[in-house]
PDB file of N, CA and C in Angstrom:
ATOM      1  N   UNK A   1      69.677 111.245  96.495  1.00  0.00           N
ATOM      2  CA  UNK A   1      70.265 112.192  95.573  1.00  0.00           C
ATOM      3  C   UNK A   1      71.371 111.520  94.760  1.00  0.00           C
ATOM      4  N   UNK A   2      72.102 110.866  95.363  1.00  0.00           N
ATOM      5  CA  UNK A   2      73.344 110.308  94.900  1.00  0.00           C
ATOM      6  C   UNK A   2      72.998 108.992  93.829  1.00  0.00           C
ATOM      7  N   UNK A   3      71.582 108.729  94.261  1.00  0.00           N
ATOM      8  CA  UNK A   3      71.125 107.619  93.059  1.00  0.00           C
ATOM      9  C   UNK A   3      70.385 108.430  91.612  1.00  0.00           C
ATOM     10  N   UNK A   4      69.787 109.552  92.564  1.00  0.00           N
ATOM     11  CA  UNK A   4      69.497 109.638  90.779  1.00  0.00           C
ATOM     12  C   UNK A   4      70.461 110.288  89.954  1.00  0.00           C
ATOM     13  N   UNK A   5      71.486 111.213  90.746  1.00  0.00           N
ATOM     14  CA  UNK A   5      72.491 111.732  89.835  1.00  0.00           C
ATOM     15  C   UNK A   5      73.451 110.466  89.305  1.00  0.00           C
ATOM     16  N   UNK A   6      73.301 109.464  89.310  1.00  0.00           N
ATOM     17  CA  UNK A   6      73.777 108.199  88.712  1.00  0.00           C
ATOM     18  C   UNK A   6      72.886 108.457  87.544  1.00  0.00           C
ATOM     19  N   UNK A   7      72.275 108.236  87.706  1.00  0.00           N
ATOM     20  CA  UNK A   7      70.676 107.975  86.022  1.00  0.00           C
ATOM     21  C   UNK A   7      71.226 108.909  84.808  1.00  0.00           C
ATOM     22  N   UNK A   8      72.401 110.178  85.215  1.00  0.00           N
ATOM     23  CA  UNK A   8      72.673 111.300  84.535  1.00  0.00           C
ATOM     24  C   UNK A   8      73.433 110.883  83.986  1.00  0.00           C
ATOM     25  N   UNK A   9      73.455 110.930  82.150  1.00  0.00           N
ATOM     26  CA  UNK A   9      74.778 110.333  81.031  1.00  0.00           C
ATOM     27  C   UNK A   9      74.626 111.334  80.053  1.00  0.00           C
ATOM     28  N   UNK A  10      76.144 111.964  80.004  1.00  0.00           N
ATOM     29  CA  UNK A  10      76.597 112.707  78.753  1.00  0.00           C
ATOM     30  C   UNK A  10      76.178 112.182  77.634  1.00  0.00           C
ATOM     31  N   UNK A  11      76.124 110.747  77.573  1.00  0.00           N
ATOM     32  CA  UNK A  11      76.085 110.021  76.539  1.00  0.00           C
ATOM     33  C   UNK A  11      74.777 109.772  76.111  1.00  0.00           C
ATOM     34  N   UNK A  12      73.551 110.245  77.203  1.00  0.00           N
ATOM     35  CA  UNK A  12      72.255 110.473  76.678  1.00  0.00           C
ATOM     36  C   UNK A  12      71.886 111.300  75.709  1.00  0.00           C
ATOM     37  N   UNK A  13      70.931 110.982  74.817  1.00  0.00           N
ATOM     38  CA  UNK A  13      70.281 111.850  74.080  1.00  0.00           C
ATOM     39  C   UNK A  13      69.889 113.222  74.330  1.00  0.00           C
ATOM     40  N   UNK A  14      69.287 113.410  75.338  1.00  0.00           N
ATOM     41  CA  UNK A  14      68.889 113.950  76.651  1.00  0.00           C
ATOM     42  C   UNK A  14      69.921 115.149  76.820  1.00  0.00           C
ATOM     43  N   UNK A  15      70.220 116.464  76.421  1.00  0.00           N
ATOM     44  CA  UNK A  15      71.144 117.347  77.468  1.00  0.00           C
ATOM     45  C   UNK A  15      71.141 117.230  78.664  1.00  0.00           C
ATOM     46  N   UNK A  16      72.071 117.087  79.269  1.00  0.00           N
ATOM     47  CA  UNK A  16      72.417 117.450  80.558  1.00  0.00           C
ATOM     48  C   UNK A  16      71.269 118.298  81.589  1.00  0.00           C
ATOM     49  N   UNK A  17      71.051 119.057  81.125  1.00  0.00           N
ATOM     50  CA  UNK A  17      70.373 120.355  81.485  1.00  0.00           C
ATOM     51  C   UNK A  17      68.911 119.428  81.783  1.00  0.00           C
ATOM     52  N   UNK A  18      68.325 119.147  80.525  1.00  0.00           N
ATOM     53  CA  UNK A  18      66.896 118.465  80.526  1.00  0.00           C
ATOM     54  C   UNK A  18      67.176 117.153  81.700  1.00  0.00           C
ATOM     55  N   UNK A  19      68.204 116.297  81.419  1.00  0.00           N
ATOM     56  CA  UNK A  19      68.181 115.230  82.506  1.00  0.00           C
ATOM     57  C   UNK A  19      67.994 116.062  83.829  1.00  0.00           C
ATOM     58  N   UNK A  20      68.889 116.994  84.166  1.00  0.00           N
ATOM     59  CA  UNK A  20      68.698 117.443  85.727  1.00  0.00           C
ATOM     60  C   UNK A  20      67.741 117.952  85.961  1.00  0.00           C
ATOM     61  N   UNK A  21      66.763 118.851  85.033  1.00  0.00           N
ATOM     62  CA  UNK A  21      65.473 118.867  85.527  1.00  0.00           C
ATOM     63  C   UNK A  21      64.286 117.805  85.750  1.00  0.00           C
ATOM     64  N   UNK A  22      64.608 116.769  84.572  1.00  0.00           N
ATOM     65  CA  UNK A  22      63.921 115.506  84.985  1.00  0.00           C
ATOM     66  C   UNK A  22      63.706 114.816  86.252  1.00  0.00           C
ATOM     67  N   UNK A  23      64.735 114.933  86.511  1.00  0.00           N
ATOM     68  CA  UNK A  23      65.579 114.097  87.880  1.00  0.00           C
ATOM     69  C   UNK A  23      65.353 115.665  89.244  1.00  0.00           C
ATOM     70  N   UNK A  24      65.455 116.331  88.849  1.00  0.00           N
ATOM     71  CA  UNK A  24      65.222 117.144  90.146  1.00  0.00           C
ATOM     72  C   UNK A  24      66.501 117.509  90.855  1.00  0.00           C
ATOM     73  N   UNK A  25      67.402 117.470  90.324  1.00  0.00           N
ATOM     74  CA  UNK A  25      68.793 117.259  90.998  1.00  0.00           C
ATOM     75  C   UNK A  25      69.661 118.498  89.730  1.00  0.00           C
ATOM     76  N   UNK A  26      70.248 119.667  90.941  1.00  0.00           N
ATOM     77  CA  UNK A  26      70.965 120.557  90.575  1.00  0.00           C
ATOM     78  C   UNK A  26      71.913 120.330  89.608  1.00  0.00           C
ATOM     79  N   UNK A  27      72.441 121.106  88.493  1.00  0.00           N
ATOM     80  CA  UNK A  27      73.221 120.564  87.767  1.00  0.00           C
ATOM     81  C   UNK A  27      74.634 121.446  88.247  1.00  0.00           C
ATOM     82  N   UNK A  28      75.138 122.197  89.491  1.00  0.00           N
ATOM     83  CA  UNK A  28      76.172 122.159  90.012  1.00  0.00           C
ATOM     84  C   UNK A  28      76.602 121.115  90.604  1.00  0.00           C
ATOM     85  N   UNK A  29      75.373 120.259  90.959  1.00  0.00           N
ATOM     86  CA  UNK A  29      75.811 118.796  91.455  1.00  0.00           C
ATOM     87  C   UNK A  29      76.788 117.770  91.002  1.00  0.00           C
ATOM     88  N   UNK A  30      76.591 117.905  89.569  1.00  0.00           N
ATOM     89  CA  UNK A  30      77.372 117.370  88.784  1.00  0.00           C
ATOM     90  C   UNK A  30      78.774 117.554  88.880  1.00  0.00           C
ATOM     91  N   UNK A  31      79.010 118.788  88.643  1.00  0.00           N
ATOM     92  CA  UNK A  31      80.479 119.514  88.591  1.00  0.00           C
ATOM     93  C   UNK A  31      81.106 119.371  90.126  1.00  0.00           C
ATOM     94  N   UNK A  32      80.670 119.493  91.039  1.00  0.00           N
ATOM     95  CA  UNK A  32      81.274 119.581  92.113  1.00  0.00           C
ATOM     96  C   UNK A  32      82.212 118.479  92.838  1.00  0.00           C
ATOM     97  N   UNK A  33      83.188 118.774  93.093  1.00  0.00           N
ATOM     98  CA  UNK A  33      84.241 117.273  93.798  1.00  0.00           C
ATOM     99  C   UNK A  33      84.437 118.270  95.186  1.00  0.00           C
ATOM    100  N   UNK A  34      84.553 118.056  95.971  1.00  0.00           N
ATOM    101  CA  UNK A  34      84.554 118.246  97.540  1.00  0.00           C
ATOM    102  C   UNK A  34      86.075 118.046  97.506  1.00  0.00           C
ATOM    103  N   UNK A  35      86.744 118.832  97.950  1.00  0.00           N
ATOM    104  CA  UNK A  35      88.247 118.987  98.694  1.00  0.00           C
ATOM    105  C   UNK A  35      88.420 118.645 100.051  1.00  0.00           C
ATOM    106  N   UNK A  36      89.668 117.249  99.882  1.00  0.00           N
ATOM    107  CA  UNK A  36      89.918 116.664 101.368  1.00  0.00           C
ATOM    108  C   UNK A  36      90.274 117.746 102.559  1.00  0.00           C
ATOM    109  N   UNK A  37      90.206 117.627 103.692  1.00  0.00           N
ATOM    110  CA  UNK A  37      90.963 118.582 104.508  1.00  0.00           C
ATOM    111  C   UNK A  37      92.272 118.290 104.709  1.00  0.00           C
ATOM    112  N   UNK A  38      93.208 119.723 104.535  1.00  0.00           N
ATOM    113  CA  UNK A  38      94.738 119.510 104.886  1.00  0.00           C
ATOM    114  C   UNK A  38      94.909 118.584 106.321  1.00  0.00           C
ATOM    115  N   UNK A  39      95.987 118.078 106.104  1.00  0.00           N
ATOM    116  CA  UNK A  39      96.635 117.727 107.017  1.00  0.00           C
ATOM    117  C   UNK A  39      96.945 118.597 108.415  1.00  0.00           C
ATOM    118  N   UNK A  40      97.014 119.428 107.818  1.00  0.00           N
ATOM    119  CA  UNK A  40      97.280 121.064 108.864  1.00  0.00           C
ATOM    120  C   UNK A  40      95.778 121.350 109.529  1.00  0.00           C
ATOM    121  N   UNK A  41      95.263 121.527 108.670  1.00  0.00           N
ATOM    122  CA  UNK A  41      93.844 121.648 109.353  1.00  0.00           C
ATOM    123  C   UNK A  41      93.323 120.762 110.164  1.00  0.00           C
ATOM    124  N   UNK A  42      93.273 119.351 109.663  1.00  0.00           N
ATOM    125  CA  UNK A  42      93.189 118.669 110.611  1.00  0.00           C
ATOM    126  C   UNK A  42      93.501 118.507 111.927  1.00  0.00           C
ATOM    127  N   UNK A  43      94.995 118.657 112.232  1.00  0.00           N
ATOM    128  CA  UNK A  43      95.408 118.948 113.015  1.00  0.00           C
ATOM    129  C   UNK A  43      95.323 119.923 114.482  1.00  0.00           C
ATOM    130  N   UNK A  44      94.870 120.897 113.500  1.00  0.00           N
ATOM    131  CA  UNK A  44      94.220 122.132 114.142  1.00  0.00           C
ATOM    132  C   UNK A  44      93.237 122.297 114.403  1.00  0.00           C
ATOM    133  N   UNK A  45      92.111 121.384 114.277  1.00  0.00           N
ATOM    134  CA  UNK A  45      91.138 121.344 114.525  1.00  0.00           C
ATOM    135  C   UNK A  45      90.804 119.964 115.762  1.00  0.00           C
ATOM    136  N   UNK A  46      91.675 118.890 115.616  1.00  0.00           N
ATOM    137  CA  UNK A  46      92.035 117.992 116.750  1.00  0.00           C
ATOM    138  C   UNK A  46      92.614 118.796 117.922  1.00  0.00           C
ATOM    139  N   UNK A  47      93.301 119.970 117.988  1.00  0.00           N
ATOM    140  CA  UNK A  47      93.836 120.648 119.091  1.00  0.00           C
ATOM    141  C   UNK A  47      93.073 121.721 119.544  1.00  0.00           C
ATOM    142  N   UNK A  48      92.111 121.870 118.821  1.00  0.00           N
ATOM    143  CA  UNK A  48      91.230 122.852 119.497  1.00  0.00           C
ATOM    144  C   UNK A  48      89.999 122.091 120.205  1.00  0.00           C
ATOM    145  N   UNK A  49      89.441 120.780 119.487  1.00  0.00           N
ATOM    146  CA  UNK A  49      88.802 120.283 120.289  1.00  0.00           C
ATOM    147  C   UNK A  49      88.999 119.552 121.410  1.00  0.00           C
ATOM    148  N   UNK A  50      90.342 119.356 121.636  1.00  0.00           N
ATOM    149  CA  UNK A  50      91.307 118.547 123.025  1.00  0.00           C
ATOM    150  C   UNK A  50      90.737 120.259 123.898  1.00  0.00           C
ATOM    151  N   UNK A  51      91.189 121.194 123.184  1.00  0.00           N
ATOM    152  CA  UNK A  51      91.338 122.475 123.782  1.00  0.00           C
ATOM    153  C   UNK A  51      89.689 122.222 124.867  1.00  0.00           C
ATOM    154  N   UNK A  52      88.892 122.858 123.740  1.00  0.00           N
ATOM    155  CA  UNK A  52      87.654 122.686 124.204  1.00  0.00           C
ATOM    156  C   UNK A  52      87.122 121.931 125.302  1.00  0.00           C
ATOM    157  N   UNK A  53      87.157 120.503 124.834  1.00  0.00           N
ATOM    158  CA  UNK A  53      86.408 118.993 125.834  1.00  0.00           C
ATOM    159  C   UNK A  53      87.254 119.677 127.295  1.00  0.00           C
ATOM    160  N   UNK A  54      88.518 120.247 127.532  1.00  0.00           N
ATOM    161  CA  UNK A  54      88.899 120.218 128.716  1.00  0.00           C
ATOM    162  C   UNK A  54      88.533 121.641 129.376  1.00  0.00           C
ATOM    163  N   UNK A  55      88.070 122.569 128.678  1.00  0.00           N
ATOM    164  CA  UNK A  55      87.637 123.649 128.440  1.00  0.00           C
ATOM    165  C   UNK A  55      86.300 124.496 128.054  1.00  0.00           C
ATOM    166  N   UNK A  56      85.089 123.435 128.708  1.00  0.00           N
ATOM    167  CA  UNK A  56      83.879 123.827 127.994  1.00  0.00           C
ATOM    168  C   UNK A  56      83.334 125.106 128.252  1.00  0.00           C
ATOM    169  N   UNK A  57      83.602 125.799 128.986  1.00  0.00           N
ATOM    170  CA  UNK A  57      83.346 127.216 129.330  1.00  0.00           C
ATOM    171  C   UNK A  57      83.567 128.270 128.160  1.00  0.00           C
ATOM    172  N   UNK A  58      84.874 127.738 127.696  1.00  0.00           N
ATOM    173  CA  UNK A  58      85.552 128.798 127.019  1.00  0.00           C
ATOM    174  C   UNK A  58      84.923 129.248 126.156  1.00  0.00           C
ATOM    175  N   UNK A  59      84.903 130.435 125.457  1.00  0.00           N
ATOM    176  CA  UNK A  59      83.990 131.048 123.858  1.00  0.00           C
ATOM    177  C   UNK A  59      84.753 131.130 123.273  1.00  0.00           C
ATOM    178  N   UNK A  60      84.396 132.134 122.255  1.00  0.00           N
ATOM    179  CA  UNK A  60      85.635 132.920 120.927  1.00  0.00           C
ATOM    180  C   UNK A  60      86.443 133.031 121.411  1.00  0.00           C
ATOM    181  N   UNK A  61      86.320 134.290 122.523  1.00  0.00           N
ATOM    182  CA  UNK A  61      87.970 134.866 122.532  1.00  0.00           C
ATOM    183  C   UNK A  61      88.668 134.208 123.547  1.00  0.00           C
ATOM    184  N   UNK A  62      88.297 133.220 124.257  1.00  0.00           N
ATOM    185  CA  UNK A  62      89.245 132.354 124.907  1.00  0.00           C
ATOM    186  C   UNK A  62      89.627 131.278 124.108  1.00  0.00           C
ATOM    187  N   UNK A  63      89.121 130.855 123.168  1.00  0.00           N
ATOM    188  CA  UNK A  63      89.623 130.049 121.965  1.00  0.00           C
ATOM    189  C   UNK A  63      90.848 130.929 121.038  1.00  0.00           C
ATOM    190  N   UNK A  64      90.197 132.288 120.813  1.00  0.00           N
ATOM    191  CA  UNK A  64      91.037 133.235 120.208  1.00  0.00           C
ATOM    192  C   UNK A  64      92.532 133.232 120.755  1.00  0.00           C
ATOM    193  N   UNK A  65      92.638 133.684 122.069  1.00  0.00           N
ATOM    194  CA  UNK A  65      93.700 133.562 122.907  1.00  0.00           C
ATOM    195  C   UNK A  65      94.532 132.365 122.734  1.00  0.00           C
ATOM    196  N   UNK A  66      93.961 130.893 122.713  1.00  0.00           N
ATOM    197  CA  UNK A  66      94.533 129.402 122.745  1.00  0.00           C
ATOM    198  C   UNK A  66      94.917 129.638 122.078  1.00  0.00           C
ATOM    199  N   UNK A  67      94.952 129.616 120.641  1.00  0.00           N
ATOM    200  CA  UNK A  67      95.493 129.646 119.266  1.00  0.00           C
ATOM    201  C   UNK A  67      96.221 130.544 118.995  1.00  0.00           C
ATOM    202  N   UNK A  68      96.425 131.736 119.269  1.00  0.00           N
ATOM    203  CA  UNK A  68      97.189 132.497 119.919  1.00  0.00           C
ATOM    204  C   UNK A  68      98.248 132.079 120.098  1.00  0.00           C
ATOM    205  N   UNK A  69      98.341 131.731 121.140  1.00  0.00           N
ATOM    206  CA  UNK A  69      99.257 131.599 122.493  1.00  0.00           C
ATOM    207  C   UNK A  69     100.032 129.842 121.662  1.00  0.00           C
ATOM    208  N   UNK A  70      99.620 129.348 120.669  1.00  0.00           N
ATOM    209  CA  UNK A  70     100.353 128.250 119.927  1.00  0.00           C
ATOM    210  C   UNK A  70     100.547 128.551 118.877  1.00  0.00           C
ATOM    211  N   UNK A  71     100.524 129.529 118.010  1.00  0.00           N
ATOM    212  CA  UNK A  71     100.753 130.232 116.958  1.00  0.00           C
ATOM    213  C   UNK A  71     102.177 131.103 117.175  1.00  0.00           C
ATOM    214  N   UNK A  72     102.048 131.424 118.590  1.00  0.00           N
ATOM    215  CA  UNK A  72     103.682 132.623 119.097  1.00  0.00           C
ATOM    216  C   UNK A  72     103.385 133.655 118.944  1.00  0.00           C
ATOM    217  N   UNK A  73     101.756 134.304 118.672  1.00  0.00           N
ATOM    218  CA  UNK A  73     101.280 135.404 117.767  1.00  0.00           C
ATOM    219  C   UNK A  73     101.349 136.187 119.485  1.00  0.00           C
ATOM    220  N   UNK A  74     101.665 137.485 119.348  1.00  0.00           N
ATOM    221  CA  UNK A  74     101.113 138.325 120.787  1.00  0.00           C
ATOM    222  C   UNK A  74      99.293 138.410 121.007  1.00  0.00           C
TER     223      UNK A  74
END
């Protein structure tokens, strides 16, 4: 995918539109840039899976509770 949306140039004769049907490749493809994950999130997502690995039993709401209970939330 990532090679033929290379082949795609504004600067073609070609609209945009016609190249991506050529090519087979969505033309939201184009537009789209992917957003890094926060720092925060990250984070929070490293502490839930520490949570977890020591915790494989647990479901939702014992996950619910963890986060919880490190949040200060009742």
């Amino acid at each position: 995918m990532k090679e033929r949306r290379g082949y795609i140039s504004e600067k073609d004769d070609l609209s945009l539109r016609k190249q991506c049907e050529l090519l087979s490749v969505n033309r939201s493809n184009l537009y789209y840039e992917p957003v890094p994950e926060s720092e925060e999130n990250r984070a929070m997502m490293r502490l839930m899976d520490e949570h977890y690995l020591g915790n494989s039993t647990h479901r939702v709401l014992q996950m619910r509770d963890f986060l919880s209970r490190l949040s200060g939330e009742p």
